[in-house]
C-alpha atoms as a PDB file:
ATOM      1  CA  UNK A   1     104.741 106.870  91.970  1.00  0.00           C
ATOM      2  CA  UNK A   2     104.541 110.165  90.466  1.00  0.00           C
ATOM      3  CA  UNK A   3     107.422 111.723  92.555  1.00  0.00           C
ATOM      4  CA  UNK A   4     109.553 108.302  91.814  1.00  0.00           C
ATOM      5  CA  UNK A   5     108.595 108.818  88.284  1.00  0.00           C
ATOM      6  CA  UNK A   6     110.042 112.349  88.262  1.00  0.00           C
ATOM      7  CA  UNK A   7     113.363 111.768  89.981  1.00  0.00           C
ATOM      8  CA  UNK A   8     113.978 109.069  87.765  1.00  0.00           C
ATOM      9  CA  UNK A   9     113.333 110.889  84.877  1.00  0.00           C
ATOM     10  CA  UNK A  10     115.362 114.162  85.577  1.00  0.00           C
ATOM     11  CA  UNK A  11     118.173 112.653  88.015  1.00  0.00           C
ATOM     12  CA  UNK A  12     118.806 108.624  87.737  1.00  0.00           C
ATOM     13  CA  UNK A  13     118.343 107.778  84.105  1.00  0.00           C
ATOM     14  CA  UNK A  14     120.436 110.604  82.481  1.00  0.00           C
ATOM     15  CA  UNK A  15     122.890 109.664  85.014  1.00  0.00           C
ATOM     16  CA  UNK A  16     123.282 106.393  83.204  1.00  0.00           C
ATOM     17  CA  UNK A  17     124.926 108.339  80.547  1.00  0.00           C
ATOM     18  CA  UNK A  18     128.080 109.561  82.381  1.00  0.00           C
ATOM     19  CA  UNK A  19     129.263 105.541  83.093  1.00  0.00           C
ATOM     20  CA  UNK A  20     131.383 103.829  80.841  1.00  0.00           C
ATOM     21  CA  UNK A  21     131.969 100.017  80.444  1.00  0.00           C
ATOM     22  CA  UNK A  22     132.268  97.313  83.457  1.00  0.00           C
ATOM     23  CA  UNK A  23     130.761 100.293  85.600  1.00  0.00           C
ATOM     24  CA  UNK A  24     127.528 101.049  83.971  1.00  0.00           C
ATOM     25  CA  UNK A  25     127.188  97.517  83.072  1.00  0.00           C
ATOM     26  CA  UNK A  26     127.779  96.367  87.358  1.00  0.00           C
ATOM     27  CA  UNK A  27     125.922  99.749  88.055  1.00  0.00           C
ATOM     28  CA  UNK A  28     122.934  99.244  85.745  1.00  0.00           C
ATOM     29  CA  UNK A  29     122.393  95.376  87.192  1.00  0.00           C
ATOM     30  CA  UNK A  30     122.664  96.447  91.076  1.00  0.00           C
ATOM     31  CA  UNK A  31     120.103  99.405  90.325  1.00  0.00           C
ATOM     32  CA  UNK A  32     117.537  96.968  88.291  1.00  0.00           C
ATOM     33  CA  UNK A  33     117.859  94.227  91.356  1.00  0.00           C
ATOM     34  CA  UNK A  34     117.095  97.594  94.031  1.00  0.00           C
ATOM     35  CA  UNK A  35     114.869  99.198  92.213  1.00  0.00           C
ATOM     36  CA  UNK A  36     112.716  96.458  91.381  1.00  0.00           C
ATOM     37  CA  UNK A  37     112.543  95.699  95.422  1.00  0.00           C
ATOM     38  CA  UNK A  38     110.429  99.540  95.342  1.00  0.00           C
ATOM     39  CA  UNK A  39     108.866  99.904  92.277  1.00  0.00           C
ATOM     40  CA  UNK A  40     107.223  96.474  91.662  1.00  0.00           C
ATOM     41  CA  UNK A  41     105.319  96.179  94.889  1.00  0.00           C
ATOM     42  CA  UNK A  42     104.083  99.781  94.357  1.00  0.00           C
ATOM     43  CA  UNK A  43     103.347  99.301  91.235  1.00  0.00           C
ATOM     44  CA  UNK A  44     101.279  96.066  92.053  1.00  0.00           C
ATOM     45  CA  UNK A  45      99.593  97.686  95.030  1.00  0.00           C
ATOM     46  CA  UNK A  46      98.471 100.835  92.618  1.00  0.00           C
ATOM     47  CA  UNK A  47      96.885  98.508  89.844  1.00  0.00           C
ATOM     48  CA  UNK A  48      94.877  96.946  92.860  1.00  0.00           C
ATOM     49  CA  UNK A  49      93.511  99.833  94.295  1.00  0.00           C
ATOM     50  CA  UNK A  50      92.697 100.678  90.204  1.00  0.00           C
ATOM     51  CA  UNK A  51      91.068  98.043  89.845  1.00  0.00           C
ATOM     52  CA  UNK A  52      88.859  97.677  93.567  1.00  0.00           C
ATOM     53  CA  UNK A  53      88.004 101.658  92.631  1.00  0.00           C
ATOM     54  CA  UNK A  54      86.470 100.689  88.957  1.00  0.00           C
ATOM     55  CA  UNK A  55      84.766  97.629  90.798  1.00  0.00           C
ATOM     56  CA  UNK A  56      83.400  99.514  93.781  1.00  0.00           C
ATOM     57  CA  UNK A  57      83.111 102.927  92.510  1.00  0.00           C
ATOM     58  CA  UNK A  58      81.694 104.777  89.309  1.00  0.00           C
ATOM     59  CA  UNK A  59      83.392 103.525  86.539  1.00  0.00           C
ATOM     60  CA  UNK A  60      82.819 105.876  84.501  1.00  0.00           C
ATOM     61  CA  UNK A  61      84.522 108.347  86.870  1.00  0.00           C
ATOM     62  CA  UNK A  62      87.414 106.610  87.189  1.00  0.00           C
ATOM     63  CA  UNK A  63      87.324 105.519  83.340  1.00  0.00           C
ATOM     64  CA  UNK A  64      90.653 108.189  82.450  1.00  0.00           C
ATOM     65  CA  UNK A  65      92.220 107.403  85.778  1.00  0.00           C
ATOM     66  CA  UNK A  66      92.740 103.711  84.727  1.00  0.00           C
ATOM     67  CA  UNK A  67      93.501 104.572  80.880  1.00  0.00           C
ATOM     68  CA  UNK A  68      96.289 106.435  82.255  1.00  0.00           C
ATOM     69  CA  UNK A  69      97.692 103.588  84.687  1.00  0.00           C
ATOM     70  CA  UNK A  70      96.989 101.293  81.297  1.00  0.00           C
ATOM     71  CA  UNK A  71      99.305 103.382  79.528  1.00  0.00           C
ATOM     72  CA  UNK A  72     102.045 103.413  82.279  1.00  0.00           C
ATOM     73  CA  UNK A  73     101.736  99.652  82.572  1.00  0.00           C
ATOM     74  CA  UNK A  74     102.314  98.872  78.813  1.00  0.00           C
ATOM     75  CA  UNK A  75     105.050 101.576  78.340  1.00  0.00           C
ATOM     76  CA  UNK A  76     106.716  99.474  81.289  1.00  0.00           C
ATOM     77  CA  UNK A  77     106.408  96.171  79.695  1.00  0.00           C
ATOM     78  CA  UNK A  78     106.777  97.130  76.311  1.00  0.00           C
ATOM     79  CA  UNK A  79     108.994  99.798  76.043  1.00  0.00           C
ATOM     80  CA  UNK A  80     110.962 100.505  79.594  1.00  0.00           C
ATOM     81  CA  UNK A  81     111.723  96.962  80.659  1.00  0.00           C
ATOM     82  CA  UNK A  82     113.067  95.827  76.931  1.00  0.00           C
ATOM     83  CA  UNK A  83     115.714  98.761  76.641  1.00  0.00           C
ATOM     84  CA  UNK A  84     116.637  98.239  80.403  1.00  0.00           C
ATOM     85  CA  UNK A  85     117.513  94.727  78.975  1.00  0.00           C
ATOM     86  CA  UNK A  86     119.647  96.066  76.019  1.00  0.00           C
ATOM     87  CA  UNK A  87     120.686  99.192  77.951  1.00  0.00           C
ATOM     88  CA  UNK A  88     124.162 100.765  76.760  1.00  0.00           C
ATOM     89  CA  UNK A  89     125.471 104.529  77.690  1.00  0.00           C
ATOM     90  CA  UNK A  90     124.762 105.269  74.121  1.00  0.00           C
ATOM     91  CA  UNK A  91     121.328 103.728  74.286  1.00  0.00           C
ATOM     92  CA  UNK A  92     120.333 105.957  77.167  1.00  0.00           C
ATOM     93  CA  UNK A  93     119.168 108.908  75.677  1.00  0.00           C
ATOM     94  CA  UNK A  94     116.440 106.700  74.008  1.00  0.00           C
ATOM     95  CA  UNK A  95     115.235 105.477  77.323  1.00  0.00           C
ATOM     96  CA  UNK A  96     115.016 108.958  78.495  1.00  0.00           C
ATOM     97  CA  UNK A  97     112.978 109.983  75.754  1.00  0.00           C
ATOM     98  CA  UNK A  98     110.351 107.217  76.426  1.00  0.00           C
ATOM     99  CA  UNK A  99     110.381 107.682  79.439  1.00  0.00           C
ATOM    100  CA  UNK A 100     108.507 110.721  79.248  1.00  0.00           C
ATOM    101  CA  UNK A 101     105.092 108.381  78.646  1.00  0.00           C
ATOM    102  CA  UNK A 102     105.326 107.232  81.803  1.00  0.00           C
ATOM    103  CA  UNK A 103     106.194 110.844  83.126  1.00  0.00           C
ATOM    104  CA  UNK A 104     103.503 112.642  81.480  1.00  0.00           C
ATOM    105  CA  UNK A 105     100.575 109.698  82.256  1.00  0.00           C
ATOM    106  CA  UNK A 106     101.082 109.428  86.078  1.00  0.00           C
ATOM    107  CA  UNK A 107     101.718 113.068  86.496  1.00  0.00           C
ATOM    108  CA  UNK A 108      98.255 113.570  84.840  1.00  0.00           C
ATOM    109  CA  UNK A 109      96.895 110.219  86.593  1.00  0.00           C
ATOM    110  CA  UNK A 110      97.968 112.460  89.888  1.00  0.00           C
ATOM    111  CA  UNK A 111      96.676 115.560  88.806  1.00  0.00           C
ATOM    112  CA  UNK A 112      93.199 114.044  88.053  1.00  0.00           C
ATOM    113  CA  UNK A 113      93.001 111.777  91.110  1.00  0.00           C
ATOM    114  CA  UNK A 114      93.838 114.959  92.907  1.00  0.00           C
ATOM    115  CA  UNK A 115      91.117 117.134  91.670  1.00  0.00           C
ATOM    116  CA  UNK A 116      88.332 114.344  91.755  1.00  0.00           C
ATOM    117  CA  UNK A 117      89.494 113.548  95.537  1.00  0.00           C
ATOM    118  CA  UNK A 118      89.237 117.950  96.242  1.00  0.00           C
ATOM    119  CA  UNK A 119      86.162 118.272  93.608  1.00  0.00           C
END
């Protein structure tokens, strides 16, 4: 998720920006159909493992791990999903700007996963 994270945050969403009318508006609905075909079963299948890992494992250990998947969830649902649903080329910016949440916590959520899997 963190690679998908990063290509929509530097390439796809500030793409948005450059269409105008009918064609962001036909654009924008065919990429929230597709997308959602990739992200939400990825999404579903990372919460799962989450969760089976602070159920089987040491919690505590994996205490930051699910904060930051927390985080990424809620930004989703409370931030991400409502301006995809008011989206406009002049709203973009401000979904580019949020996005960065979601950026910044599964980039670290990789980062730490990564060191406890090496440490």
């Amino acid at each position: 998720m963190t690679g998908i994270i990063w290509m929509v945050q530097i390439a796809i969403y500030p793409l948005f920006g450059r269409l105008e009318g009918a064609t962001f508006d036909d654009y924008h609905a065919r990429y929230m159909t597709r997308v959602t075909y990739i992200i939400a079963p990825l999404m579903i299948t990372e919460a799962v493992c989450c969760a089976a890992c602070l159920y089987l494992g040491d919690w505590e250990v994996m205490a930051l791990s699910s904060l930051l998947l927390a985080a990424v969830w809620a930004s989703t649902a409370f931030i991400q999903v409502p301006q995809h649903a008011k989206l406009t080329p002049e709203r973009v910016p401000a979904l580019v700007y949020t996005n960065w949440i979601r950026s910044i916590a599964w980039t670290a959520r990789t980062a730490l996963l990564a060191w406890l899997t090496v440490g």
